[in-house]
PDB file of N, CA and C in Angstrom:
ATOM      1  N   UNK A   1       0.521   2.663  23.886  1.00  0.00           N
ATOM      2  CA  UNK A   1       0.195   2.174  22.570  1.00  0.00           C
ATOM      3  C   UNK A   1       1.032   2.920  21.541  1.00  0.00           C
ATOM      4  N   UNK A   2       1.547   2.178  20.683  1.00  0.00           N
ATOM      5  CA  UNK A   2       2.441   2.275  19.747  1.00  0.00           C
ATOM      6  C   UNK A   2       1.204   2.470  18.434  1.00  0.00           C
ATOM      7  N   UNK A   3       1.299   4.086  17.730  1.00  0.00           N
ATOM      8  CA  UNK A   3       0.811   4.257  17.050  1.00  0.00           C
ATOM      9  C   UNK A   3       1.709   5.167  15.769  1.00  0.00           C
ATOM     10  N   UNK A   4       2.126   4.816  14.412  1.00  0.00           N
ATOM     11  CA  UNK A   4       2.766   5.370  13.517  1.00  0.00           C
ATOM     12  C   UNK A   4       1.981   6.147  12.561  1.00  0.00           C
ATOM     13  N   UNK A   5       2.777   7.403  12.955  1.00  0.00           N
ATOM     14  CA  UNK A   5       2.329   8.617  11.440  1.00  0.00           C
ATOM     15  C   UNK A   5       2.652   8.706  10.439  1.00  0.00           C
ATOM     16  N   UNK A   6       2.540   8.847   9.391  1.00  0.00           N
ATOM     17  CA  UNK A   6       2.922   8.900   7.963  1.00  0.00           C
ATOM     18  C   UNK A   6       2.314   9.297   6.696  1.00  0.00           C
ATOM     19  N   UNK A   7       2.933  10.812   6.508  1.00  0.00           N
ATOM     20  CA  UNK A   7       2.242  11.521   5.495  1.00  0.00           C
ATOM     21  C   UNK A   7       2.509  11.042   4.145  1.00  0.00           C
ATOM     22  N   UNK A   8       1.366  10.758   3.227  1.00  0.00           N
ATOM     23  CA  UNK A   8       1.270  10.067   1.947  1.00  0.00           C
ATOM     24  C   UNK A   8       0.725  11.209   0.996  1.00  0.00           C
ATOM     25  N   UNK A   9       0.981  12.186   0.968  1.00  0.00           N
ATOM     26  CA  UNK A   9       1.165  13.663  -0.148  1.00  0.00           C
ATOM     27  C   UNK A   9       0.171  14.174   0.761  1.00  0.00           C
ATOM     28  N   UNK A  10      -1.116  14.236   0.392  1.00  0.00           N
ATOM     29  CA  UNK A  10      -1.995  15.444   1.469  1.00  0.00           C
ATOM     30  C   UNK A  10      -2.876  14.068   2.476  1.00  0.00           C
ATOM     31  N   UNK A  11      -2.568  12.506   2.497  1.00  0.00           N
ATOM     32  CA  UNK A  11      -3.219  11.812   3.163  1.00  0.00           C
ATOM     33  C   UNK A  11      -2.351  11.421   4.668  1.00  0.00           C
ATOM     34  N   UNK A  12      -3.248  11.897   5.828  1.00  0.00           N
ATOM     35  CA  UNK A  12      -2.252  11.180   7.353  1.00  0.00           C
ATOM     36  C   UNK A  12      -2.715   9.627   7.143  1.00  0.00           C
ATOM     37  N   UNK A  13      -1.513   9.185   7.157  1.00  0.00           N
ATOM     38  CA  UNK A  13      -1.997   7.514   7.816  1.00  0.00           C
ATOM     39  C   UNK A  13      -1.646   7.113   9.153  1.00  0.00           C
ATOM     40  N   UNK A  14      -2.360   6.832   9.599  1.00  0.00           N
ATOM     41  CA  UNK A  14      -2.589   6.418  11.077  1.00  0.00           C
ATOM     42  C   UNK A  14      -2.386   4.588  11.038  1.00  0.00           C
ATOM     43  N   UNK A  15      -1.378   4.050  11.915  1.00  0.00           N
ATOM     44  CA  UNK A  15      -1.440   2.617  11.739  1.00  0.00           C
ATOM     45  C   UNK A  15      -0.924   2.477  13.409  1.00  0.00           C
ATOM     46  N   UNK A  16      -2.145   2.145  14.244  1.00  0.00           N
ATOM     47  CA  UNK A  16      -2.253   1.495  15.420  1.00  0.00           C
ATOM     48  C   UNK A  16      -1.752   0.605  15.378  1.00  0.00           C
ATOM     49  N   UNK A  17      -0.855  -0.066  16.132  1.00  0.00           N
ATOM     50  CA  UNK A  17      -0.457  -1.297  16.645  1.00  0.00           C
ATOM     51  C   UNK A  17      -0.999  -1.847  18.060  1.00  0.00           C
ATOM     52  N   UNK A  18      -1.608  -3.332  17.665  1.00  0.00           N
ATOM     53  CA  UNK A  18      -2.029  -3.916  19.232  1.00  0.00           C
ATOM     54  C   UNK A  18      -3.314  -3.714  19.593  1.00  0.00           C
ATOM     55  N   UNK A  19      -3.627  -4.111  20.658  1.00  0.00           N
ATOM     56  CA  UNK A  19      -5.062  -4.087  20.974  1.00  0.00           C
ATOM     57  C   UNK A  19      -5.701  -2.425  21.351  1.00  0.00           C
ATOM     58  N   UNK A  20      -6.877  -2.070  20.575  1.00  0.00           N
ATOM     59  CA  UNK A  20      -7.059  -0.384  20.583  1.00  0.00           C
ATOM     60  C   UNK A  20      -8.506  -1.179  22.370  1.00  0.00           C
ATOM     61  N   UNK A  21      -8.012  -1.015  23.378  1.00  0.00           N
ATOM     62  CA  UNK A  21      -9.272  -1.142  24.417  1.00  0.00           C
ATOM     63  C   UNK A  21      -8.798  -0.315  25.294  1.00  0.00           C
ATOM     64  N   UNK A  22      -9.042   0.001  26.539  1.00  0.00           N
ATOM     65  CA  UNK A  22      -8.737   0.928  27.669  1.00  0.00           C
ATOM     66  C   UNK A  22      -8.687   1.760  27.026  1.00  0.00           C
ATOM     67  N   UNK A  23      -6.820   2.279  28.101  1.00  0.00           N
ATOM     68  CA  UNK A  23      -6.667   3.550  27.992  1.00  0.00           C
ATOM     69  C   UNK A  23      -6.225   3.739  26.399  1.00  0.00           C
ATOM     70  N   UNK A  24      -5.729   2.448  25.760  1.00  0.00           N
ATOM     71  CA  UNK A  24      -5.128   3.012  24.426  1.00  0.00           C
ATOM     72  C   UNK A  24      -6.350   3.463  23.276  1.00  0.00           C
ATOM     73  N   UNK A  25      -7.341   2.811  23.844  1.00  0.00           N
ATOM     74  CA  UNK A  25      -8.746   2.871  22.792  1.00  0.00           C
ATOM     75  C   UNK A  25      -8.722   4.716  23.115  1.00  0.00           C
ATOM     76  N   UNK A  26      -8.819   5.143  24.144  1.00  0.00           N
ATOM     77  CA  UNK A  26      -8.955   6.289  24.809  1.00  0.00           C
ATOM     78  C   UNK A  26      -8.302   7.307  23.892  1.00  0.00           C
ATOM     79  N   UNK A  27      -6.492   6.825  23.986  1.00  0.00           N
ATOM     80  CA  UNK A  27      -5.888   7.958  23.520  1.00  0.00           C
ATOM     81  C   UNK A  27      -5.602   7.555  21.695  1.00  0.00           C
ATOM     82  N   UNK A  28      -5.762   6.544  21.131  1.00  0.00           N
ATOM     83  CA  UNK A  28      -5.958   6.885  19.732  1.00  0.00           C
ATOM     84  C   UNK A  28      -7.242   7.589  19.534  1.00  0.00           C
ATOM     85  N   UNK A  29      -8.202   7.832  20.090  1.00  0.00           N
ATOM     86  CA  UNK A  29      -9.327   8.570  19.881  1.00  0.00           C
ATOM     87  C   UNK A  29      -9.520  10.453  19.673  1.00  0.00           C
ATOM     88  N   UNK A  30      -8.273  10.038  20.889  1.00  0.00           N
ATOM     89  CA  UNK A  30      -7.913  11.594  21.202  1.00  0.00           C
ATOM     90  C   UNK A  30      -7.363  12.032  19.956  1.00  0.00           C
ATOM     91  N   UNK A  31      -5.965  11.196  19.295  1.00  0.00           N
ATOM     92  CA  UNK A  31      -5.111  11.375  18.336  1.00  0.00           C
ATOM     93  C   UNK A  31      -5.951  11.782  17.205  1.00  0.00           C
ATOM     94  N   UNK A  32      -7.174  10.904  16.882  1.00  0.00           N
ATOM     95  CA  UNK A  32      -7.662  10.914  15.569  1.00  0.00           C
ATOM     96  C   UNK A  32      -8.605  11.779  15.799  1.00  0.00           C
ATOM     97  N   UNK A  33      -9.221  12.560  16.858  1.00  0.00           N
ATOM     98  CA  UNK A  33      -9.895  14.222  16.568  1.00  0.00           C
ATOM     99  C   UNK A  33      -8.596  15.154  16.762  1.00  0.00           C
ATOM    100  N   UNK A  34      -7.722  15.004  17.222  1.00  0.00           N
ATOM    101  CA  UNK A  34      -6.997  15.931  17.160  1.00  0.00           C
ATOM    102  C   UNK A  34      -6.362  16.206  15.476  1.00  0.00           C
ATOM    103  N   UNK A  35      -6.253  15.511  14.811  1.00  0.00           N
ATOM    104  CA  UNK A  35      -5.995  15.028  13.583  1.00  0.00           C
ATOM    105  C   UNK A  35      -7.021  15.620  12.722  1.00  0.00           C
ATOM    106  N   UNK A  36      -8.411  15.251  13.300  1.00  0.00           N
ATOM    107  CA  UNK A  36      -9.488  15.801  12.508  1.00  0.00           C
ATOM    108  C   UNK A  36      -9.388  17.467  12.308  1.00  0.00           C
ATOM    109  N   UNK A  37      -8.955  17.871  13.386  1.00  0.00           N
ATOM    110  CA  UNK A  37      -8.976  19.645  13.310  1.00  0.00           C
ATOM    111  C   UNK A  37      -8.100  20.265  12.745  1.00  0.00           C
ATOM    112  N   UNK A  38      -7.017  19.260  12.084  1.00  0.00           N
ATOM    113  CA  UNK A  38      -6.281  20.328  11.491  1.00  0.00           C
ATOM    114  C   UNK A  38      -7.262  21.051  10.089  1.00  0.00           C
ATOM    115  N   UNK A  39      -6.424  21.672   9.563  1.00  0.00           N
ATOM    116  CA  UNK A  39      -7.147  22.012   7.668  1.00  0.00           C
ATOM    117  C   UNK A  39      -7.314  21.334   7.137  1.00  0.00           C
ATOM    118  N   UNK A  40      -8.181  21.133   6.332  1.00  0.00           N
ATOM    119  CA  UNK A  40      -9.148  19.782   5.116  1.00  0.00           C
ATOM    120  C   UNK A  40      -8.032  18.524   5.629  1.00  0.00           C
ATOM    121  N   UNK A  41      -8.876  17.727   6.566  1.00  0.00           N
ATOM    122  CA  UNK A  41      -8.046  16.621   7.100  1.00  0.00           C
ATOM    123  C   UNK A  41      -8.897  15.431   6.223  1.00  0.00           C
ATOM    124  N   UNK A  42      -7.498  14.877   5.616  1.00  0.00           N
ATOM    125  CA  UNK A  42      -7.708  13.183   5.098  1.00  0.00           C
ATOM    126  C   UNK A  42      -7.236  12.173   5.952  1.00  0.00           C
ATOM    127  N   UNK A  43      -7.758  11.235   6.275  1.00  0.00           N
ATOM    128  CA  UNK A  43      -7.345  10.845   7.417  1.00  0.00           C
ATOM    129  C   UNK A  43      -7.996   8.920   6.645  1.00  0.00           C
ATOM    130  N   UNK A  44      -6.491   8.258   7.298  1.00  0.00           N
ATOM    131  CA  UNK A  44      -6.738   6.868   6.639  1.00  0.00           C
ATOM    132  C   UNK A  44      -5.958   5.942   8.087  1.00  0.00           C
ATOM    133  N   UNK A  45      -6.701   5.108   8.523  1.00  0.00           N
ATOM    134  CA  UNK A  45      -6.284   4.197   9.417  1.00  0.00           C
ATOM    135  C   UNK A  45      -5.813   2.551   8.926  1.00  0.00           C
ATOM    136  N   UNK A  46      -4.561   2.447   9.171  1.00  0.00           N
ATOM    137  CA  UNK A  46      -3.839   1.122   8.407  1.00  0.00           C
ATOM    138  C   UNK A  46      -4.382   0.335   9.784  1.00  0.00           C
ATOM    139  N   UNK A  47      -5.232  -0.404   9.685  1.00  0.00           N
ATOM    140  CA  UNK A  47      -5.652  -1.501  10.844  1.00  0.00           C
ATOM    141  C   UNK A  47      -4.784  -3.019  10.868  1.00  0.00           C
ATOM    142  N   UNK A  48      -4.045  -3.369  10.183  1.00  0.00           N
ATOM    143  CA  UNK A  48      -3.512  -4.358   9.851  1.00  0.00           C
ATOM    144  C   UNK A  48      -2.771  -4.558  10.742  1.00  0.00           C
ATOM    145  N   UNK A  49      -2.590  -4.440  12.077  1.00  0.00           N
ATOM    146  CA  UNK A  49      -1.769  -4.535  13.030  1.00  0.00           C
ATOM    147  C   UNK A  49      -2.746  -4.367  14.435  1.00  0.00           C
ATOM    148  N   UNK A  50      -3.769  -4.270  14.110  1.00  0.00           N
ATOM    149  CA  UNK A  50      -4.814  -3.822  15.425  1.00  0.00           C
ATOM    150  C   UNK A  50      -5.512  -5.337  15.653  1.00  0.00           C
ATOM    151  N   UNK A  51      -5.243  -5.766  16.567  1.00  0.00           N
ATOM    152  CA  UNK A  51      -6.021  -7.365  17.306  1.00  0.00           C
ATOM    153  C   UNK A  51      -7.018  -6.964  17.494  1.00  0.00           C
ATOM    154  N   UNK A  52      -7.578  -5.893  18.536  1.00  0.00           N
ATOM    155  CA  UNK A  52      -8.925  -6.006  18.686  1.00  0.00           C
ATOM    156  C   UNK A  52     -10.014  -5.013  18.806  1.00  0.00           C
ATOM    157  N   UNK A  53     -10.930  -4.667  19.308  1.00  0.00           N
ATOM    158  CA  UNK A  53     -11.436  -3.428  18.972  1.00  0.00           C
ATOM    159  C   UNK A  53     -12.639  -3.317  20.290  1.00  0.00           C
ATOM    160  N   UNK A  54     -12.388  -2.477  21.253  1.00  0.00           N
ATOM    161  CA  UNK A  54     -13.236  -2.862  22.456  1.00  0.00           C
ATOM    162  C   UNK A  54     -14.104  -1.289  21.834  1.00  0.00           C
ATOM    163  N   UNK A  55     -15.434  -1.555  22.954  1.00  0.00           N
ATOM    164  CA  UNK A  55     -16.132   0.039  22.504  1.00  0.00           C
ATOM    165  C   UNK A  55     -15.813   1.368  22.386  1.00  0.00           C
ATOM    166  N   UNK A  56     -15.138   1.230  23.403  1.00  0.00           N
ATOM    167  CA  UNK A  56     -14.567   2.478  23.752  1.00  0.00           C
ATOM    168  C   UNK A  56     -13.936   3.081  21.948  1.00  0.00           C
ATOM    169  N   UNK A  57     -12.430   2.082  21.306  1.00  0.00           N
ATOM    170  CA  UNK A  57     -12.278   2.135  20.245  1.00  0.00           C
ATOM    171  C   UNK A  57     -13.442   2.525  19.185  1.00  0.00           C
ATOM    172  N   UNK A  58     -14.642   1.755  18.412  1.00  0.00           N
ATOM    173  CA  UNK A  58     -15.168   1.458  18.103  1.00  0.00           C
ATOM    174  C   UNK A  58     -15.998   3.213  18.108  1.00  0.00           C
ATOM    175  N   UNK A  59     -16.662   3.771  19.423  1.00  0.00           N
ATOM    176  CA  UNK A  59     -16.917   5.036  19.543  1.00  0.00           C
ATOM    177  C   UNK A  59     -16.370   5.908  19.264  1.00  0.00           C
ATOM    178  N   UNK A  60     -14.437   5.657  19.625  1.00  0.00           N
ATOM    179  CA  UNK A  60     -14.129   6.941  18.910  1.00  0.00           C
ATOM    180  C   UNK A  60     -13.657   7.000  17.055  1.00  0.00           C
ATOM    181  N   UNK A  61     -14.036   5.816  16.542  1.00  0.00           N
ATOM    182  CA  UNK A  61     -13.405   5.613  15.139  1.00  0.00           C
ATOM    183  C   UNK A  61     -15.466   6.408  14.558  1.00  0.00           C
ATOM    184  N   UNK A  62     -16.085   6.161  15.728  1.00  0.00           N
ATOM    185  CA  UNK A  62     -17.438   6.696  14.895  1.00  0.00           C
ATOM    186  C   UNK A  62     -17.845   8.244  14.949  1.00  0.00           C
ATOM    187  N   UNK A  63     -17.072   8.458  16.482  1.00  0.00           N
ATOM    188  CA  UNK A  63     -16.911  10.055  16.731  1.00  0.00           C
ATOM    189  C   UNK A  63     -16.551  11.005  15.293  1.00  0.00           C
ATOM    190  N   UNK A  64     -15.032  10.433  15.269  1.00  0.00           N
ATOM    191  CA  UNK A  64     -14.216  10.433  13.525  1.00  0.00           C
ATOM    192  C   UNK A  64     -15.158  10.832  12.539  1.00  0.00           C
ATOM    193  N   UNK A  65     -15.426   9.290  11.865  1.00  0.00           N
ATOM    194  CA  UNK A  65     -16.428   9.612  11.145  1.00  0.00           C
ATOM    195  C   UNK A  65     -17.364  11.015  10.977  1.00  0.00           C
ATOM    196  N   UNK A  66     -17.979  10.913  12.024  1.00  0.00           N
ATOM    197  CA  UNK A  66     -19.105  11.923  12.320  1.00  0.00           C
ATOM    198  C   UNK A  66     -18.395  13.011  11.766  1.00  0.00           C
ATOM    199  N   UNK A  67     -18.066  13.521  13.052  1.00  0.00           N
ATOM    200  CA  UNK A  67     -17.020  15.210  12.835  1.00  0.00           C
ATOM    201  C   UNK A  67     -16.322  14.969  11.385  1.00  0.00           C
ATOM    202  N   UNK A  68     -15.827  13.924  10.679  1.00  0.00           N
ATOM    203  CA  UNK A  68     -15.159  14.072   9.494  1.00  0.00           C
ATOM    204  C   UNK A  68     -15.890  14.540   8.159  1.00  0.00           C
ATOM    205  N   UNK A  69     -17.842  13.626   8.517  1.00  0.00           N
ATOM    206  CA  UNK A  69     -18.768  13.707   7.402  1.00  0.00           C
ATOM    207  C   UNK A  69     -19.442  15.062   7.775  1.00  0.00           C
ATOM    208  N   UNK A  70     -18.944  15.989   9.144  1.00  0.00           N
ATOM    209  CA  UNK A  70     -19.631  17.518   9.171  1.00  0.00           C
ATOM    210  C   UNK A  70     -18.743  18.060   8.125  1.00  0.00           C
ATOM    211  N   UNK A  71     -17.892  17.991   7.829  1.00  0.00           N
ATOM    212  CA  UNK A  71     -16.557  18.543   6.760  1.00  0.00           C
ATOM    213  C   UNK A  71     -16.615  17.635   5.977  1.00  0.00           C
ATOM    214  N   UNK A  72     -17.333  17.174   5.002  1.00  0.00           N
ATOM    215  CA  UNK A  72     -17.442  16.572   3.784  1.00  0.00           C
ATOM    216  C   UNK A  72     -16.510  15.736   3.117  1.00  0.00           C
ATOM    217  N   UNK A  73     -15.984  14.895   4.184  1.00  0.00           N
ATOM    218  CA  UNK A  73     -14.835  14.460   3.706  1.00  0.00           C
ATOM    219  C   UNK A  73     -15.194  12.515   4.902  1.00  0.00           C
ATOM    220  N   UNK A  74     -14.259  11.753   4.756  1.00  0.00           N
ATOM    221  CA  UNK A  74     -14.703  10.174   4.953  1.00  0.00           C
ATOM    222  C   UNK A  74     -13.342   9.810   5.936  1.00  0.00           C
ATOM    223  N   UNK A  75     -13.661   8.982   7.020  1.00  0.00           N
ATOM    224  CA  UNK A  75     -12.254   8.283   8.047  1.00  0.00           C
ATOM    225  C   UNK A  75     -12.203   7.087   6.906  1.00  0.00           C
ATOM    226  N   UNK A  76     -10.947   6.615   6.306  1.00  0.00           N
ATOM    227  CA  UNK A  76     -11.147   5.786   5.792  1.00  0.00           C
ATOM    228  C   UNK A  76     -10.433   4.403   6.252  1.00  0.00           C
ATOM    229  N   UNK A  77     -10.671   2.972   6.153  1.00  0.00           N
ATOM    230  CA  UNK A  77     -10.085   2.199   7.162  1.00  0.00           C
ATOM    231  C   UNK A  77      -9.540   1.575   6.088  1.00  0.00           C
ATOM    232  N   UNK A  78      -8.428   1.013   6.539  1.00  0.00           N
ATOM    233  CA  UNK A  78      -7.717  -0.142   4.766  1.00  0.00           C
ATOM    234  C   UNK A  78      -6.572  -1.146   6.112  1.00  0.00           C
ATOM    235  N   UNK A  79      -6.874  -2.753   5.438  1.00  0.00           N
ATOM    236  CA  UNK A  79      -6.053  -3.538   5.841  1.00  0.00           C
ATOM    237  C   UNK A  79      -7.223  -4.058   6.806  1.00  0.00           C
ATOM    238  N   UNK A  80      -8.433  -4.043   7.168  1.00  0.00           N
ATOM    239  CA  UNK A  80      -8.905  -4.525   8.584  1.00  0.00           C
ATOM    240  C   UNK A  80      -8.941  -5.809   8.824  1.00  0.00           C
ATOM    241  N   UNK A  81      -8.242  -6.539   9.760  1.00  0.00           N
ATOM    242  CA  UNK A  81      -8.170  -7.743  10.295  1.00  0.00           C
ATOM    243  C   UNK A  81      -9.821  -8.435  10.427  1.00  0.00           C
ATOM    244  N   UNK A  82     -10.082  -9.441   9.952  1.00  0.00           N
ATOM    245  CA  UNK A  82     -11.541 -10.613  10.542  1.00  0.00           C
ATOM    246  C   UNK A  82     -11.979 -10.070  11.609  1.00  0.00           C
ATOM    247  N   UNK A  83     -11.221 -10.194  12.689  1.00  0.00           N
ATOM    248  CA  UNK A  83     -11.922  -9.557  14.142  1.00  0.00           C
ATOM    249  C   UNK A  83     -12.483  -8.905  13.995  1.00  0.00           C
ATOM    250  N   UNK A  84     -11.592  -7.514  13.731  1.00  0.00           N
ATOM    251  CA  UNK A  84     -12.311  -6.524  14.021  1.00  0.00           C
ATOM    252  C   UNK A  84     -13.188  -6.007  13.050  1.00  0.00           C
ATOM    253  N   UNK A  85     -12.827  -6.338  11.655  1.00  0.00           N
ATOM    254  CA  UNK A  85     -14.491  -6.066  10.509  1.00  0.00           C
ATOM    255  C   UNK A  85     -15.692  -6.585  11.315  1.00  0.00           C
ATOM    256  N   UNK A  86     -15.496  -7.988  12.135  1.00  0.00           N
ATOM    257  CA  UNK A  86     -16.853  -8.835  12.392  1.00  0.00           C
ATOM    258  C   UNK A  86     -17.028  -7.963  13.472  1.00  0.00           C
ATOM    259  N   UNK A  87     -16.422  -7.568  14.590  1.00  0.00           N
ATOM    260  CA  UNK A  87     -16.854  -6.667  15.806  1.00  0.00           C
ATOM    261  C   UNK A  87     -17.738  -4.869  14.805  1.00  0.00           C
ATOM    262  N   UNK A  88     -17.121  -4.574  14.017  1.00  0.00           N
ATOM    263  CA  UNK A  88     -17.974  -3.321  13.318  1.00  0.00           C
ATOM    264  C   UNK A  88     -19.232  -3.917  13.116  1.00  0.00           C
ATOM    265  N   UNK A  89     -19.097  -4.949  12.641  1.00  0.00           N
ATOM    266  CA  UNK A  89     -20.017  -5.568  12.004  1.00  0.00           C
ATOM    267  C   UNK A  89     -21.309  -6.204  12.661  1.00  0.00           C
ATOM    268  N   UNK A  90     -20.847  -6.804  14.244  1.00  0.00           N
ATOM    269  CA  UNK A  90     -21.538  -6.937  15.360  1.00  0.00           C
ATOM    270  C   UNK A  90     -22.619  -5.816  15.864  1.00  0.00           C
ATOM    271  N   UNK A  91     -21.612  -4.938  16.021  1.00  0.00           N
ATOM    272  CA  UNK A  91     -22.029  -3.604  16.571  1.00  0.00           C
ATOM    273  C   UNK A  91     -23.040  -2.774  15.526  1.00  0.00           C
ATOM    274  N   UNK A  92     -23.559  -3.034  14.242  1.00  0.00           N
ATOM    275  CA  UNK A  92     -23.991  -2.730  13.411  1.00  0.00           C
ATOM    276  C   UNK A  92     -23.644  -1.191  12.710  1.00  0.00           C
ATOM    277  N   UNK A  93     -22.256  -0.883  12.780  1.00  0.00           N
ATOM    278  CA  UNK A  93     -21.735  -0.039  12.415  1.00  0.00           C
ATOM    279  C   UNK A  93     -20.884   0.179  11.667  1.00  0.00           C
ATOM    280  N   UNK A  94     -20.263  -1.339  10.799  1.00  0.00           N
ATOM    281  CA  UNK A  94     -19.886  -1.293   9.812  1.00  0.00           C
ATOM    282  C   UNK A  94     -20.266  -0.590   8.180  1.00  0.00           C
ATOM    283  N   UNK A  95     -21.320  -0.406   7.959  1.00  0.00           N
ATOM    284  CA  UNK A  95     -21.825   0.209   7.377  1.00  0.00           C
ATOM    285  C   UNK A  95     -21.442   1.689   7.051  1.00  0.00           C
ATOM    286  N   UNK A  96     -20.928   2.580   8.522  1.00  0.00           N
ATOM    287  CA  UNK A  96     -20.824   3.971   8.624  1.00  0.00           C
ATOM    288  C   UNK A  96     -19.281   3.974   8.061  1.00  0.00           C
ATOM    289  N   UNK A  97     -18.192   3.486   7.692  1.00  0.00           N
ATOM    290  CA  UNK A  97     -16.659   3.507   7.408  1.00  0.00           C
ATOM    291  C   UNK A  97     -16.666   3.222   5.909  1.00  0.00           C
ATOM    292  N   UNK A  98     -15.675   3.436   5.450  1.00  0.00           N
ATOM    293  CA  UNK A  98     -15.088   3.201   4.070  1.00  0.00           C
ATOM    294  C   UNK A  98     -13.823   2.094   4.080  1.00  0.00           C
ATOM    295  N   UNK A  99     -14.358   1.065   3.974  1.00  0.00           N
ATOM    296  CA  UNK A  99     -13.148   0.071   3.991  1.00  0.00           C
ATOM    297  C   UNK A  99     -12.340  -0.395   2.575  1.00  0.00           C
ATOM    298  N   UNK A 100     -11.021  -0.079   2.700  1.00  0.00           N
ATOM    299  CA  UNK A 100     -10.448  -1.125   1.870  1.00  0.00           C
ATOM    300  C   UNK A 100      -9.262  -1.840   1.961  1.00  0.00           C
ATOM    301  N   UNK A 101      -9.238  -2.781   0.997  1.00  0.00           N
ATOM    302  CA  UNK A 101      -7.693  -3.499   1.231  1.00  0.00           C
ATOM    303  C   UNK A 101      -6.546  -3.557   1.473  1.00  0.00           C
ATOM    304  N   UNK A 102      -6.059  -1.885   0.791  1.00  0.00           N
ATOM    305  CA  UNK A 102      -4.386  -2.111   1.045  1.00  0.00           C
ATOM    306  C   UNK A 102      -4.687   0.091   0.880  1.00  0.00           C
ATOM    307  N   UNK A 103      -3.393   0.324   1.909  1.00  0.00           N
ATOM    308  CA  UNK A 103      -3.536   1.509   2.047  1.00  0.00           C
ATOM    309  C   UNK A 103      -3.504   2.593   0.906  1.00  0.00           C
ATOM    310  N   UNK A 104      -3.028   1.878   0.036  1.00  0.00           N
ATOM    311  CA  UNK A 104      -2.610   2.780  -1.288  1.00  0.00           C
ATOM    312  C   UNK A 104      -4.126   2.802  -2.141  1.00  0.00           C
ATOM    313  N   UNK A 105      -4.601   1.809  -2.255  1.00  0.00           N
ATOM    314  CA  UNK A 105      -6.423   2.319  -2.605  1.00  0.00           C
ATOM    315  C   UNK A 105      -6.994   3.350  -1.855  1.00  0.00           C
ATOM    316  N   UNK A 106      -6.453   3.084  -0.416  1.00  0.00           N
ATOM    317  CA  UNK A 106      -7.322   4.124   0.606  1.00  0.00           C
ATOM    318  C   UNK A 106      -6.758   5.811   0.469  1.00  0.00           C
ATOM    319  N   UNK A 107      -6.003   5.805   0.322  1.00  0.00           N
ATOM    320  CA  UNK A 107      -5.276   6.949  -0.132  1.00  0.00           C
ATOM    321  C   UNK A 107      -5.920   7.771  -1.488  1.00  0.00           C
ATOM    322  N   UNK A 108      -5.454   6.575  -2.660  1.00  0.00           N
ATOM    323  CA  UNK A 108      -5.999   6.949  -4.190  1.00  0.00           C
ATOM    324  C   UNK A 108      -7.856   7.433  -3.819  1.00  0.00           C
ATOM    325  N   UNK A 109      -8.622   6.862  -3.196  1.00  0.00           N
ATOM    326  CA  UNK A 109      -9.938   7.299  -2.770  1.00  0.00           C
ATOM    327  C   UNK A 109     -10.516   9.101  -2.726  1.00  0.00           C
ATOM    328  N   UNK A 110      -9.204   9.326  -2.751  1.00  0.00           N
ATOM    329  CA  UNK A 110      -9.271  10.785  -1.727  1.00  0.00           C
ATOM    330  C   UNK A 110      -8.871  11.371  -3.058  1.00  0.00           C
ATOM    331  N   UNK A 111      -8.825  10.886  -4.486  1.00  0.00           N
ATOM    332  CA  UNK A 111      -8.606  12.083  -5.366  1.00  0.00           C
ATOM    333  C   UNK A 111      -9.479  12.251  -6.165  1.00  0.00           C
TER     334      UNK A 111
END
């Protein structure tokens, strides 16, 4: 799985490409706690390129969350495709994320 980094002043953006299930659900999960541990981590996921969202995914974007809201700070999601809002949304866990439209809101959020 093809996943791009890109620092936006003190914000990582994370933009998955392709379907996040198996092993790739697996290792963006890994990526985004490993991410979490650096120092006061801002952390923003560009979904606009992600088809689909199996559990596995889904657990570790809530793992995130979690460990992110022990450090007072939010995973924030911007760009999310129909699918996969309605699969958060299925799963009744849409609620727990900060969604918005275009990455540069998701970014501005964080000041």
């Amino acid at each position: 799985m093809k996943v791009e980094q890109q620092q936006v002043g003190t914000v990582d953006v994370l933009t998955p490409a392709g379907a996040l299930v198996d092993q790739e659900a697996e290792s963006f999960s890994k990526l985004l706690l490993e991410r979490i541990k650096l120092p006061n981590p801002r952390l923003v996921v560009l979904m606009q390129q992600v088809s689909y969202l199996d559990s596995t995914a889904v657990e570790g974007l809530l793992a995130a969350t979690e460990e992110l809201a022990d450090r007072a700070t939010s995973l924030k999601l911007a760009s999310v495709p129909p699918v996969c809002r309605e699969i958060l949304a299925l799963t009744g866990v849409s609620g727990r994320f900060s969604f918005f439209e275009d990455v540069q809101d998701a970014v501005r959020s964080f000041l």
